[in-house]
C-alpha atoms as a PDB file:
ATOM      1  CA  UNK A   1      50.458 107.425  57.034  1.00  0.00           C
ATOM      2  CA  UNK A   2      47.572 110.040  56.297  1.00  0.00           C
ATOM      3  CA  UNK A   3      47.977 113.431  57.089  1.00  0.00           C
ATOM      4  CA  UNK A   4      45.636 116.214  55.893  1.00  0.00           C
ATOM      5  CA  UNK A   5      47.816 118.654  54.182  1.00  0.00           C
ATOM      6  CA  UNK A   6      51.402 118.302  53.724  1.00  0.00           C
ATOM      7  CA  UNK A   7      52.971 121.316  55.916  1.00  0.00           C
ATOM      8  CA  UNK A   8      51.137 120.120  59.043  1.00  0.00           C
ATOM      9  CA  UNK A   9      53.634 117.215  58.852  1.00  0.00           C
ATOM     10  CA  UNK A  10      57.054 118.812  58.731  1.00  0.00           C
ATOM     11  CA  UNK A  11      58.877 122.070  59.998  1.00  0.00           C
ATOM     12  CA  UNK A  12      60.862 122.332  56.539  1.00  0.00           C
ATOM     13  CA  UNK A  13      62.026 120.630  53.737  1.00  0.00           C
ATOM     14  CA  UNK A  14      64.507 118.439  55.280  1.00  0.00           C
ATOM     15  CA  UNK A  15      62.038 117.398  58.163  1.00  0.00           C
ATOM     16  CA  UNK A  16      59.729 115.834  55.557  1.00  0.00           C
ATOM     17  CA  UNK A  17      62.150 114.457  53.428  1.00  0.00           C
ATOM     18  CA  UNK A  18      63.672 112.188  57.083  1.00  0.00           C
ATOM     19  CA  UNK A  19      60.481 111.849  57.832  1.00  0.00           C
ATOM     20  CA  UNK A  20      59.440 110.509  54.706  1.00  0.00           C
ATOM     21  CA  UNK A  21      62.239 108.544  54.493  1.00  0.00           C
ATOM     22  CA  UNK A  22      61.759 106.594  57.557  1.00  0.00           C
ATOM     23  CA  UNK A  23      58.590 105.921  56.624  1.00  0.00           C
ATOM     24  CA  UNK A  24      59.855 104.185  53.555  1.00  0.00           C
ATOM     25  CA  UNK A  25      62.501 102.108  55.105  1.00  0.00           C
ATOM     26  CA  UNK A  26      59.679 100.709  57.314  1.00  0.00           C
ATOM     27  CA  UNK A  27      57.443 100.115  53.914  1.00  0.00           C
ATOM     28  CA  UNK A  28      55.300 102.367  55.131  1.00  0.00           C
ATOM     29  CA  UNK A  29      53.031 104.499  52.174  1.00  0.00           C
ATOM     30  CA  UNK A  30      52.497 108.140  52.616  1.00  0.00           C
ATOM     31  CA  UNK A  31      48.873 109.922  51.444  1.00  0.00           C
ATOM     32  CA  UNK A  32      47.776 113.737  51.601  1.00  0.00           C
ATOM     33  CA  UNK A  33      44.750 114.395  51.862  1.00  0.00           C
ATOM     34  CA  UNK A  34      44.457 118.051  50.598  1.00  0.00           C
ATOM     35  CA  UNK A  35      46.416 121.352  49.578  1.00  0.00           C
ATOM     36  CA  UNK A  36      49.865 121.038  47.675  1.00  0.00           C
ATOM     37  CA  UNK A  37      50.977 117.436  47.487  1.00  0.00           C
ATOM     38  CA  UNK A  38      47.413 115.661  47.105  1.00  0.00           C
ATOM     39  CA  UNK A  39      47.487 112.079  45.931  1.00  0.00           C
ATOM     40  CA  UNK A  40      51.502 111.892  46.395  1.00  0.00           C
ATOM     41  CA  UNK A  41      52.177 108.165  46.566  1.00  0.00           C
ATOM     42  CA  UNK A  42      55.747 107.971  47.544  1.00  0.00           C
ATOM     43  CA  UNK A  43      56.212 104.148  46.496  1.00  0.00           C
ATOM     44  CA  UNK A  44      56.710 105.205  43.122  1.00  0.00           C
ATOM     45  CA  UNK A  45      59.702 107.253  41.579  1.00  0.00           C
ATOM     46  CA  UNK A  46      57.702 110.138  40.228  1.00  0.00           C
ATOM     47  CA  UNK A  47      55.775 110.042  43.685  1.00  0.00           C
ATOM     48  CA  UNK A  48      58.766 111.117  45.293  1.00  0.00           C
ATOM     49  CA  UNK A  49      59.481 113.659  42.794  1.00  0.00           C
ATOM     50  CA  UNK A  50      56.418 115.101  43.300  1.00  0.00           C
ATOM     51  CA  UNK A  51      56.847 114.710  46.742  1.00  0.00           C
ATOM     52  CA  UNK A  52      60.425 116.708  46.946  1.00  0.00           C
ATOM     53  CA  UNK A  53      58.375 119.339  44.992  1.00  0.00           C
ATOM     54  CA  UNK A  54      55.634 120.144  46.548  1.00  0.00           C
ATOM     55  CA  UNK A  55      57.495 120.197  50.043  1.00  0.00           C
ATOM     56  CA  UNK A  56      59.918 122.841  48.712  1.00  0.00           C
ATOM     57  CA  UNK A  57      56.383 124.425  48.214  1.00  0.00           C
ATOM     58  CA  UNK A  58      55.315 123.771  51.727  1.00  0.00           C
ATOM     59  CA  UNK A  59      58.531 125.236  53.120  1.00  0.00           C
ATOM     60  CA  UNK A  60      58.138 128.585  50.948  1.00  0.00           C
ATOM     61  CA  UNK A  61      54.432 128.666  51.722  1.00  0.00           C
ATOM     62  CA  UNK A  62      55.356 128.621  55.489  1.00  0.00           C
ATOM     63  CA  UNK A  63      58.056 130.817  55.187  1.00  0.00           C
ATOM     64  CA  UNK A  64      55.979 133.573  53.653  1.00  0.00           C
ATOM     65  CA  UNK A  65      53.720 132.788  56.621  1.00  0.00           C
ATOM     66  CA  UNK A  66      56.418 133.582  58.926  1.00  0.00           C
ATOM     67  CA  UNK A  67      57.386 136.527  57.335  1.00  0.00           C
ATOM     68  CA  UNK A  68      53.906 138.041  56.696  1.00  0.00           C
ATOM     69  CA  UNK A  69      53.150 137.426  60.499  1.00  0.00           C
ATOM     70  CA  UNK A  70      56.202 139.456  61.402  1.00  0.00           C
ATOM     71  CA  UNK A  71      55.755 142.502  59.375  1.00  0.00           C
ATOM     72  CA  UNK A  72      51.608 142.418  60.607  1.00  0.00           C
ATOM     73  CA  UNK A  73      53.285 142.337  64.165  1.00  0.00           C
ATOM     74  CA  UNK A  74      56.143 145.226  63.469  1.00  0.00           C
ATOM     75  CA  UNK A  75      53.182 146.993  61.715  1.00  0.00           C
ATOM     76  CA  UNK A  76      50.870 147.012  64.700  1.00  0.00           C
ATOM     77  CA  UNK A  77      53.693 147.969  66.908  1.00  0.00           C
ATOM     78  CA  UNK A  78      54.672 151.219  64.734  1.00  0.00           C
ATOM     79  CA  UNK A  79      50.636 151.935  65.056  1.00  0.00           C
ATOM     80  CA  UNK A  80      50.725 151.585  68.907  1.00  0.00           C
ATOM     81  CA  UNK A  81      49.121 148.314  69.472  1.00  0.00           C
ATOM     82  CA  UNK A  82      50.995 145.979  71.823  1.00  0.00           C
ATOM     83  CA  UNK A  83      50.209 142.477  71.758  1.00  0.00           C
ATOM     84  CA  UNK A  84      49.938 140.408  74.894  1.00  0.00           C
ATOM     85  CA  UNK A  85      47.031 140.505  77.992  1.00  0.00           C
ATOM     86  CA  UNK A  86      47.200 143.893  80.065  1.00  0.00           C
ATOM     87  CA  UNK A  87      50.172 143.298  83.166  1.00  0.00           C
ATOM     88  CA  UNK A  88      48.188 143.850  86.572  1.00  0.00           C
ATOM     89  CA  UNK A  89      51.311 145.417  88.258  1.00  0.00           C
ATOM     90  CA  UNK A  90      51.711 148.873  87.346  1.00  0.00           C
ATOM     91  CA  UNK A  91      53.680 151.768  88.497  1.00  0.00           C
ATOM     92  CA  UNK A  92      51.224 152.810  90.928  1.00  0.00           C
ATOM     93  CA  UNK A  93      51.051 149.466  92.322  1.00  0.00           C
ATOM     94  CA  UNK A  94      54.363 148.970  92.731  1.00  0.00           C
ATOM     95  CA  UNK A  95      54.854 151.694  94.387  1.00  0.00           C
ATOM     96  CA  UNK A  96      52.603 151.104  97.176  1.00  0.00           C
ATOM     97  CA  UNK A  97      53.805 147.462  97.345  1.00  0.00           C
ATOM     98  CA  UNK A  98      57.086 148.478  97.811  1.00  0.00           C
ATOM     99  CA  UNK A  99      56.373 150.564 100.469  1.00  0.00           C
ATOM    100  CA  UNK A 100      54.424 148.258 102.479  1.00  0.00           C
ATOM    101  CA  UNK A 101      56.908 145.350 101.513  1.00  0.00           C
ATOM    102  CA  UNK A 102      59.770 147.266 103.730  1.00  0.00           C
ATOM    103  CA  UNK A 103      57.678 147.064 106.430  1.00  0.00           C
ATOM    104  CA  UNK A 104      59.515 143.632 108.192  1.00  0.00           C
ATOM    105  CA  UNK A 105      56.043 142.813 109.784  1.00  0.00           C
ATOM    106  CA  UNK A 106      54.419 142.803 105.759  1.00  0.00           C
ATOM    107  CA  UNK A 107      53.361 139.627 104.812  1.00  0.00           C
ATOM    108  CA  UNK A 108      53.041 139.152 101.224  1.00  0.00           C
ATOM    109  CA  UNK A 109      50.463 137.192 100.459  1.00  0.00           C
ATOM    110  CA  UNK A 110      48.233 139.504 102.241  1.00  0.00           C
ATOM    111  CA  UNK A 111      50.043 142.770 100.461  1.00  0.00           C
ATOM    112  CA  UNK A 112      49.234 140.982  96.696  1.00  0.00           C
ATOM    113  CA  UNK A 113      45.773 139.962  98.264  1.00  0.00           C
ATOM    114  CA  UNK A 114      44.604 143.817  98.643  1.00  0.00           C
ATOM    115  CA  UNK A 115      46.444 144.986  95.611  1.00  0.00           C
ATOM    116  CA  UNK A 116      44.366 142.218  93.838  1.00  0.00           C
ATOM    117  CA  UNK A 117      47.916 140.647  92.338  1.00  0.00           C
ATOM    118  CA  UNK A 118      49.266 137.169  92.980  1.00  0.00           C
ATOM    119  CA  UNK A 119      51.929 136.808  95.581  1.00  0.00           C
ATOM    120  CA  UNK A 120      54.174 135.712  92.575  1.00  0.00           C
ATOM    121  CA  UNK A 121      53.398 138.615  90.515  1.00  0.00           C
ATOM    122  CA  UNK A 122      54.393 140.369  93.961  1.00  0.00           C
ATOM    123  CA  UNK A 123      57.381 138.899  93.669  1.00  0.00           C
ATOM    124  CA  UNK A 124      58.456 138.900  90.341  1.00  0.00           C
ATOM    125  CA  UNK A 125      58.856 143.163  91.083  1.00  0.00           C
ATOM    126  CA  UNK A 126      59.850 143.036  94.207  1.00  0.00           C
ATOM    127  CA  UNK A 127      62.135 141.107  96.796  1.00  0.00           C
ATOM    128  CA  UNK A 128      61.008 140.315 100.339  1.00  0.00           C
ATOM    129  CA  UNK A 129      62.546 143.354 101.828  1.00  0.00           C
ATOM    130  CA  UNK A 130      60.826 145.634  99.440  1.00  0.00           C
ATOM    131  CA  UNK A 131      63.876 146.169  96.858  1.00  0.00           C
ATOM    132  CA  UNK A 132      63.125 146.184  92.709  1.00  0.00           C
ATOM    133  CA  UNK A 133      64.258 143.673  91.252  1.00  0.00           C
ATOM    134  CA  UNK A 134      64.895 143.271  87.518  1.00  0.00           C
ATOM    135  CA  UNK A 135      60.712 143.420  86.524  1.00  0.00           C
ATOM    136  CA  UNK A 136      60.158 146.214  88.468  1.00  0.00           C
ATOM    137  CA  UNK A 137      63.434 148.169  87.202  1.00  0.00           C
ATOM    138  CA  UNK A 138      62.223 147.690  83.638  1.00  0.00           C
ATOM    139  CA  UNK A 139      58.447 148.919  84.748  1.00  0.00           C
ATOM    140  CA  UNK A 140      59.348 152.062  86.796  1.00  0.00           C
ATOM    141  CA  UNK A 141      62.149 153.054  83.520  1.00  0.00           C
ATOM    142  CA  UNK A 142      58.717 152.403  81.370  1.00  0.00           C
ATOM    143  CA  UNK A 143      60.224 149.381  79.503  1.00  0.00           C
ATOM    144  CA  UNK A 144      58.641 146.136  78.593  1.00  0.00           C
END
């Protein structure tokens, strides 16, 4: 088995080591191509020791990964910046849909039509009868 670097194969250290293991009991050979772990051959004792090594390494490399992604993302947040794609319900919106939605004549698809929303968006704020429900709770009290 190829594979190009050796943390694209496993989630941590004890993934690649089962992994590599059933490889071996099916005499299969193991190869990376690049990055920590480069010319492992895992047929051989010190290939394997290698091997344990360097995916320790992997696992800390990805850890630090992890960790540096979650203080970029706690960073941005303390600076304002929310990640994600703008929600097309707001409060205005829902306000006028949930008006018209009491309305027992309102049909819904053509209430999300002229609000430019899906009818699903429609209803993941509002029931048929015009009530909140959960969604549009959160957005009227301003939370996520």
């Amino acid at each position: 088995m190829i594979v190009w670097k050796l943390d694209r194969l496993g989630r941590d250290l004890k993934h690649l080591i089962t992994i590599i293991d059933g490889l071996r009991q099916h005499n299969i050979g193991f190869k990376v191509l690049t990055g920590h772990g480069a010319q492992i051959d895992t047929t051989t004792a010190n290939g394997r020791l290698v091997f344990g090594l360097f995916a320790a390494l992997a696992e800390y490399e990805r850890e630090l990964i992890i960790e540096r992604t979650h203080a970029g993302l706690k960073a941005a947040r303390a600076r304002g910046r929310m990640g994600g794609r703008p929600r097309k319900m707001d409060i205005s919106t829902l306000q006028i849909a949930m008006s018209v939605m009491s309305d027992n004549k309102a049909v819904a698809s053509q209430i999300a039509k002229r609000l430019n929303i899906t009818t699903a968006t429609l209803y993941t704020y509002l029931n048929g009868d015009g009530s909140l429900k959960e969604a549009g709770k959160n957005l009227l009290a301003g939370k996520k």
